[in-house]
Protein backbone atom coordinates (compact mmCIF):
# COMPACT_ATOMS: atom_id res chain seq x y z
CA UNK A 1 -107.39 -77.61 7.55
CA UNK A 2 -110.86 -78.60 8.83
CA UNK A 3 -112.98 -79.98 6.99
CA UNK A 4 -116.81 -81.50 6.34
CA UNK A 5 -116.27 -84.66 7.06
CA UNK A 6 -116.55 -83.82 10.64
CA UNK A 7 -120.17 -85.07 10.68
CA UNK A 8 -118.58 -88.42 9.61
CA UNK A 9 -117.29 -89.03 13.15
CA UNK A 10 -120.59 -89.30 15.27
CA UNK A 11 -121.20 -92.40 12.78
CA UNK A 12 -117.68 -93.97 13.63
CA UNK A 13 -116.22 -96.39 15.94
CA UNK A 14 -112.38 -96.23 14.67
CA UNK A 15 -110.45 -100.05 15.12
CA UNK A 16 -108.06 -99.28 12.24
CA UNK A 17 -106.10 -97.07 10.56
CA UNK A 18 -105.28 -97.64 6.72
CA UNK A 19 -102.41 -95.67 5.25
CA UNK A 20 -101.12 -95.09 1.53
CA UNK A 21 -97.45 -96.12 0.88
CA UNK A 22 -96.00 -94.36 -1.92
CA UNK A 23 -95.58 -90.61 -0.60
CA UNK A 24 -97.14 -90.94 2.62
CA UNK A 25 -94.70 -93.25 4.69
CA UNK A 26 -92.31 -93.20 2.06
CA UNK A 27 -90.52 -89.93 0.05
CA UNK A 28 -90.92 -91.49 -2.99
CA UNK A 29 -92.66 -89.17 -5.61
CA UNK A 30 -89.38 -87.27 -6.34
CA UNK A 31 -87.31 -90.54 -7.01
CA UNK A 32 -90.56 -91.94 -9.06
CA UNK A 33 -90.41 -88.25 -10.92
CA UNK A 34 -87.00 -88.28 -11.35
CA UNK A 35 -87.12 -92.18 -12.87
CA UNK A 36 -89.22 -90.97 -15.43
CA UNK A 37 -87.11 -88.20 -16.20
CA UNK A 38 -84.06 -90.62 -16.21
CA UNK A 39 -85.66 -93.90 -18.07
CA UNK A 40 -86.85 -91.32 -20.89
CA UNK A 41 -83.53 -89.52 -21.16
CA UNK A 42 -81.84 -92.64 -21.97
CA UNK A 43 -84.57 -93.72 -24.62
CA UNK A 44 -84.29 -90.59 -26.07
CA UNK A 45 -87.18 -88.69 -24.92
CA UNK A 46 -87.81 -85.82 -22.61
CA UNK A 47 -91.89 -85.99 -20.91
CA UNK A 48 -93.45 -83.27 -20.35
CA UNK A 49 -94.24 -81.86 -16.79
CA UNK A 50 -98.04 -81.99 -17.01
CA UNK A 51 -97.63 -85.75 -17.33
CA UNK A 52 -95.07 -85.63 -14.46
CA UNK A 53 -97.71 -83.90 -12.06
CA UNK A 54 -100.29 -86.56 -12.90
CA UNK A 55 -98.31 -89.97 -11.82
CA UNK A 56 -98.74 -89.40 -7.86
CA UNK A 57 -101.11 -92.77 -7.17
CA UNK A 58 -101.52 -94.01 -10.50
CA UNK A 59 -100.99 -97.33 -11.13
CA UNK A 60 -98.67 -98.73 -14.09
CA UNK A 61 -101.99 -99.76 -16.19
CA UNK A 62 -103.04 -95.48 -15.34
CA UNK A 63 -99.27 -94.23 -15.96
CA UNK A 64 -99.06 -96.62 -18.64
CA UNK A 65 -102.08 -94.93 -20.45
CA UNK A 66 -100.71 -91.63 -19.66
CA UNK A 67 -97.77 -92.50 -21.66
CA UNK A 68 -99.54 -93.89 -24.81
CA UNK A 69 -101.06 -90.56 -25.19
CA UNK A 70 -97.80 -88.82 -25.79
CA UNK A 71 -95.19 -91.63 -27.12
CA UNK A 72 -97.94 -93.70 -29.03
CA UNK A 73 -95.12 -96.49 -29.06
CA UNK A 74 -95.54 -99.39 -25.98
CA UNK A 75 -92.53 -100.82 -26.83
CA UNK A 76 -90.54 -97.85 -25.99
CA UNK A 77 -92.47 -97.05 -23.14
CA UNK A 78 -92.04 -100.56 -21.70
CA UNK A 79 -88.10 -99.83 -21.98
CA UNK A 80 -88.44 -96.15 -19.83
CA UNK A 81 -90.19 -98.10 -17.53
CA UNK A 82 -87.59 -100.77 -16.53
CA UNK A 83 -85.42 -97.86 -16.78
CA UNK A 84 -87.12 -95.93 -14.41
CA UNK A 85 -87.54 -99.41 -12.24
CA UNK A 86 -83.53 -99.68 -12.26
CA UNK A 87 -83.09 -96.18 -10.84
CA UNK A 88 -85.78 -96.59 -8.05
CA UNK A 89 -84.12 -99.71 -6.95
CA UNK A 90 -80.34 -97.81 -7.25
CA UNK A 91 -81.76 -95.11 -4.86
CA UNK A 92 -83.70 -97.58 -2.71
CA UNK A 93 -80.73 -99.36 -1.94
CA UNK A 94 -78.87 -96.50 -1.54
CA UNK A 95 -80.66 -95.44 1.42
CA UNK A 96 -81.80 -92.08 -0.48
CA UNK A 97 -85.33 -92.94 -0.03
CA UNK A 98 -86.33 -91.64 3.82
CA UNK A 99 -89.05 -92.45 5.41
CA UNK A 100 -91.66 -89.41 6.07
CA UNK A 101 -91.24 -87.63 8.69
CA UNK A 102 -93.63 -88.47 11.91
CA UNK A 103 -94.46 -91.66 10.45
CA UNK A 104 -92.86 -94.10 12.51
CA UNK A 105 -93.85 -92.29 15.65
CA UNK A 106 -97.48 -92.17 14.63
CA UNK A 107 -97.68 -95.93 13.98
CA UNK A 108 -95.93 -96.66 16.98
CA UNK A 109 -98.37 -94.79 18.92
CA UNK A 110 -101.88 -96.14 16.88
CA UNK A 111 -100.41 -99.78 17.67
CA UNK A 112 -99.71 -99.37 21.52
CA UNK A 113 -102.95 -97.69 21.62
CA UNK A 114 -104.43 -101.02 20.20
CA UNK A 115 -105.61 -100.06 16.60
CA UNK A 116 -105.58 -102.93 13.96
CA UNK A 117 -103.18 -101.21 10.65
CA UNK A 118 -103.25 -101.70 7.05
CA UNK A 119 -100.95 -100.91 3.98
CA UNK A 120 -103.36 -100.37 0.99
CA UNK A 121 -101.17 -99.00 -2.04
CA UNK A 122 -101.35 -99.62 -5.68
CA UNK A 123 -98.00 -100.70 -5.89
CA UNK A 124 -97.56 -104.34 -7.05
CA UNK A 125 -96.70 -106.92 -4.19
CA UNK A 126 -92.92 -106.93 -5.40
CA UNK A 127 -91.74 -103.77 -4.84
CA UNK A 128 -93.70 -103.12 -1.95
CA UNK A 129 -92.13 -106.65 -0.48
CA UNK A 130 -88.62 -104.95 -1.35
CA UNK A 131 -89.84 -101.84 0.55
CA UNK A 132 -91.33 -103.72 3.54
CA UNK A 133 -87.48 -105.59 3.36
CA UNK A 134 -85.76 -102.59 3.25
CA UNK A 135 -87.47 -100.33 6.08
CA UNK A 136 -88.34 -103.53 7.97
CA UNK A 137 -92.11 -102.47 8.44
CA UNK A 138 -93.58 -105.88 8.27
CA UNK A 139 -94.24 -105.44 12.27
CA UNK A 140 -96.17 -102.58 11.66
CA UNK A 141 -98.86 -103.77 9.67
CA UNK A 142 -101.62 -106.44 10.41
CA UNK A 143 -103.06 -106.57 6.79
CA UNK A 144 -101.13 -105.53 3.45
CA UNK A 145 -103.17 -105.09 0.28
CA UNK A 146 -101.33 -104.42 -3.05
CA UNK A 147 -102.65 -103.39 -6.04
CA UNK A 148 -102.15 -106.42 -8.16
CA UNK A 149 -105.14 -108.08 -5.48
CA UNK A 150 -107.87 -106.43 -7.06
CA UNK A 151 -108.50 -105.69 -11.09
CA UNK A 152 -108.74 -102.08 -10.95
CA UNK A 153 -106.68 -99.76 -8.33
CA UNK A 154 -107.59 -96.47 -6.96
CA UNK A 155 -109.33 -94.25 -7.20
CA UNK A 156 -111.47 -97.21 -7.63
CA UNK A 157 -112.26 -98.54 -3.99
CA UNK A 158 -111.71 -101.80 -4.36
CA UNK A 159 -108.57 -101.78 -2.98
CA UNK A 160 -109.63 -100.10 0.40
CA UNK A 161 -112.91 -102.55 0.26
CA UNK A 162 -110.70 -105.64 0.30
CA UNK A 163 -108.42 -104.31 3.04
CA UNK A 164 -111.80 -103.55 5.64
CA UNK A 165 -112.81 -107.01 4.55
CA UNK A 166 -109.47 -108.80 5.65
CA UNK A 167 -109.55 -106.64 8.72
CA UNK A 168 -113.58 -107.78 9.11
CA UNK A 169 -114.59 -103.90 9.48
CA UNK A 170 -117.36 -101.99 7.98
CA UNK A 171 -116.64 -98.20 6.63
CA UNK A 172 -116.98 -96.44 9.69
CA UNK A 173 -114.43 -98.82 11.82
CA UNK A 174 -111.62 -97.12 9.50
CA UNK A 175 -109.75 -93.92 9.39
CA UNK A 176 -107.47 -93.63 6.17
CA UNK A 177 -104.41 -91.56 5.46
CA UNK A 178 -103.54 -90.54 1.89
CA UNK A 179 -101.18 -88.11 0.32
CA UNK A 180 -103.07 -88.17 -3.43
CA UNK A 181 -105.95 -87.07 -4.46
CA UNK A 182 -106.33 -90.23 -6.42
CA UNK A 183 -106.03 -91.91 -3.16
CA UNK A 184 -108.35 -89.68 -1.28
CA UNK A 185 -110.63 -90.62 -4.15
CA UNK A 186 -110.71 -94.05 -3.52
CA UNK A 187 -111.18 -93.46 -0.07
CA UNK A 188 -114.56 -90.95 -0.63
CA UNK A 189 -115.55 -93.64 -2.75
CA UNK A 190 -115.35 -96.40 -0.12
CA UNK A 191 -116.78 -94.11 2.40
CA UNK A 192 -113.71 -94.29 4.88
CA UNK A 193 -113.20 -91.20 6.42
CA UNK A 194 -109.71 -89.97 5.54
CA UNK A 195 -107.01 -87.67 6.51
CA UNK A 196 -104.80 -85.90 3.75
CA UNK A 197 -101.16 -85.36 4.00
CA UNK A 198 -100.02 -84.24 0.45
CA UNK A 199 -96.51 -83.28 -0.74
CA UNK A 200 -97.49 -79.91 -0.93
CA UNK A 201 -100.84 -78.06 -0.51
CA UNK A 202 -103.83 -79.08 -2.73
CA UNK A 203 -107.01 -77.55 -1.14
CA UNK A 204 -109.21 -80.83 -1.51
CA UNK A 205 -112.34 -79.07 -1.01
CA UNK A 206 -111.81 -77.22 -3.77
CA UNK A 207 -111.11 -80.45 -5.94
CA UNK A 208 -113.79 -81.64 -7.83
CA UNK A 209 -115.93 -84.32 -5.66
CA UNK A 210 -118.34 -84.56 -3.25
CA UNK A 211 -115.83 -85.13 -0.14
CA UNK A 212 -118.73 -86.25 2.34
CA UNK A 213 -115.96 -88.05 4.47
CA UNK A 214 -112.72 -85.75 4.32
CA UNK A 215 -112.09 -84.87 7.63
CA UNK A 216 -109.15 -82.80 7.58
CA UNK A 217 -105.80 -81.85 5.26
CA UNK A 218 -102.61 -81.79 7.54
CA UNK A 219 -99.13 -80.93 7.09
CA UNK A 220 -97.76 -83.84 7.94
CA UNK A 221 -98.62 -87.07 10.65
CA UNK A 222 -97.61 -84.78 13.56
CA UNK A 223 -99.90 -82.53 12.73
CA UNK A 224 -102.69 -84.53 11.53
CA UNK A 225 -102.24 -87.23 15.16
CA UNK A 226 -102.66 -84.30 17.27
CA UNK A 227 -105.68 -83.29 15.92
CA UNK A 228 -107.04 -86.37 16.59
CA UNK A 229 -105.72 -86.75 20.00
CA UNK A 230 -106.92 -83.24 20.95
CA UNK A 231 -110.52 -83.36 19.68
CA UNK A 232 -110.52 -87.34 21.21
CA UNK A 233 -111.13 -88.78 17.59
CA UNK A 234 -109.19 -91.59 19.19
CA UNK A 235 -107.85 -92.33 22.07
C-alpha cells in the first residue's frame, strides 16, 4: 500500500535503516500473547482479548497499566508477569521463536549496500541481549537502543531520537521499519519516514494521526525492499 509519505523522500538522503524487534524480525507477539494467557491461567485469572490486542509495542510500564485497570492488584500482576517471562524464555530456547520471514535477507542486502543499522525496541536491554545471543544478530546492527535508555518508550520518540543521535543523523538520513502502530507512532512523531509491516492488515491511514511520513504498508520485508529497490528509494 502506497502511501503520503511519498513527498517525504525528495527531503531524504537515507544512511540508515532502523528496525523494531519484537514482531518485525522476530515472531514474537503470539508467544508474548500466549504468556499472558499462560502466566494468568496459573494465577487464576483469564484476560480478556481486548487487552490482548493492545500489548503489541507496549512497554511493561504501558502493559503494566493495562493490567491495573482490570486486576486492580500489582502484586498479582507482578506474579503473571514472571510467569509469562518463564514461558517466553521456555519457547525462546526452544527454538519456537523464528525469525520473520525476509528479514535476514533484507539486512544482509542494506549492509552490503553500505547502510549504517539500528535496533530501536522497547524491550529492556536483557532480554533483547538474550535475543541478540540466541539469533546471533549482534553483526547486524551498528547501534542498539533499548527501552530502558530513555524514560518514556514509544510511541514517545525518544527512543528513535537517541538512536539518530548515536548514529549522528538528522530525521531525513533514516528510514524505519515497524510492525505496530505504537511503533509507527513513535516514528511520525520523530519524523523518520517509516515502512509498516504488521502481523496482519491495519490500514494506517485510516488510524487516527497525521501520518506526514508513512511511506508505505507492506506485507512483509520482501515486499516492502522491492519497492524500494524498484522506485530507487535506495540503492
Amino acid at each position: 500500500m502506497f502511501l503520503s509519505g511519498e513527498k517525504e523522500w525528495k527531503k531524504m538522503q537515507v544512511k540508515a535503516i532502523l528496525f523494531d524487534m519484537d514482531g518485525l524480525i522476530i515472531d514474537t507477539e503470539r508467544v508474548y500473547r500466549d504468556g499472558w494467557r499462560v502466566g494468568a491461567d496459573v494465577n487464576g485469572e483469564t484476560l480478556p482479548e481486548s487487552f490482548l490486542a493492545q500489548t503489541s509495542g507496549k512497554s511493561v510500564q504501558q502493559t503494566t497499566a493495562l493490567l491495573e485497570e482490570i486486576l486492580h492488584d500489582r502484586e498479582k500482576i507482578f506474579r503473571i508477569r514472571q510467569a509469562r517471562e518463564v514461558y517466553f524464555l521456555q519457547e525462546l530456547q526452544a527454538g519456537r521463536i523464528p525469525l520473520k520471514p525476509y528479514f535476514l535477507e533484507t539486512i544482509y542486502y542494506l549492509k552490503k549496500q553500505g547502510y549504517q543499522t539500528a535496533l530501536v525496541t522497547s524491550t529492556a536491554q536483557e532480554r533483547t541481549r538474550k535475543i541478540f545471543d540466541t539469533y546471533q544478530l549482534d553483526p547486524y546492527f551498528d547501534v542498539v537502543v533499548t527501552g530502558d535508555l530513555v524514560q518514556e518508550t514509544k510511541p514517545n520518540p525518544a527512543i528513535y531520537q537517541l538512536a539518530l543521535a548515536k548514529l549522528a543523523l538528522s530525521p531525513n538520513q533514516g528510514l524505519v521499519f515497524e510492525d505496530s502502530l505504537t511503533g509507527a507512532r513513535a516514528a511520525e512523531a520523530a519524523e523518520i519516514p517509516f515502512i509498516l509491516i504488521p502481523e496482519s492488515p491495519v490500514g494506517i491511514t485510516e488510524q487516527q494521526g497525521d501520518w506526514q511520513h508513512a511511506l508505505m504498508e507492506a506485507t512483509d520485508f520482501q515486499a516492502a525492499l522491492s519497492w524500494l529497490r524498484e522506485t530507487k528509494r535506495i540503492r
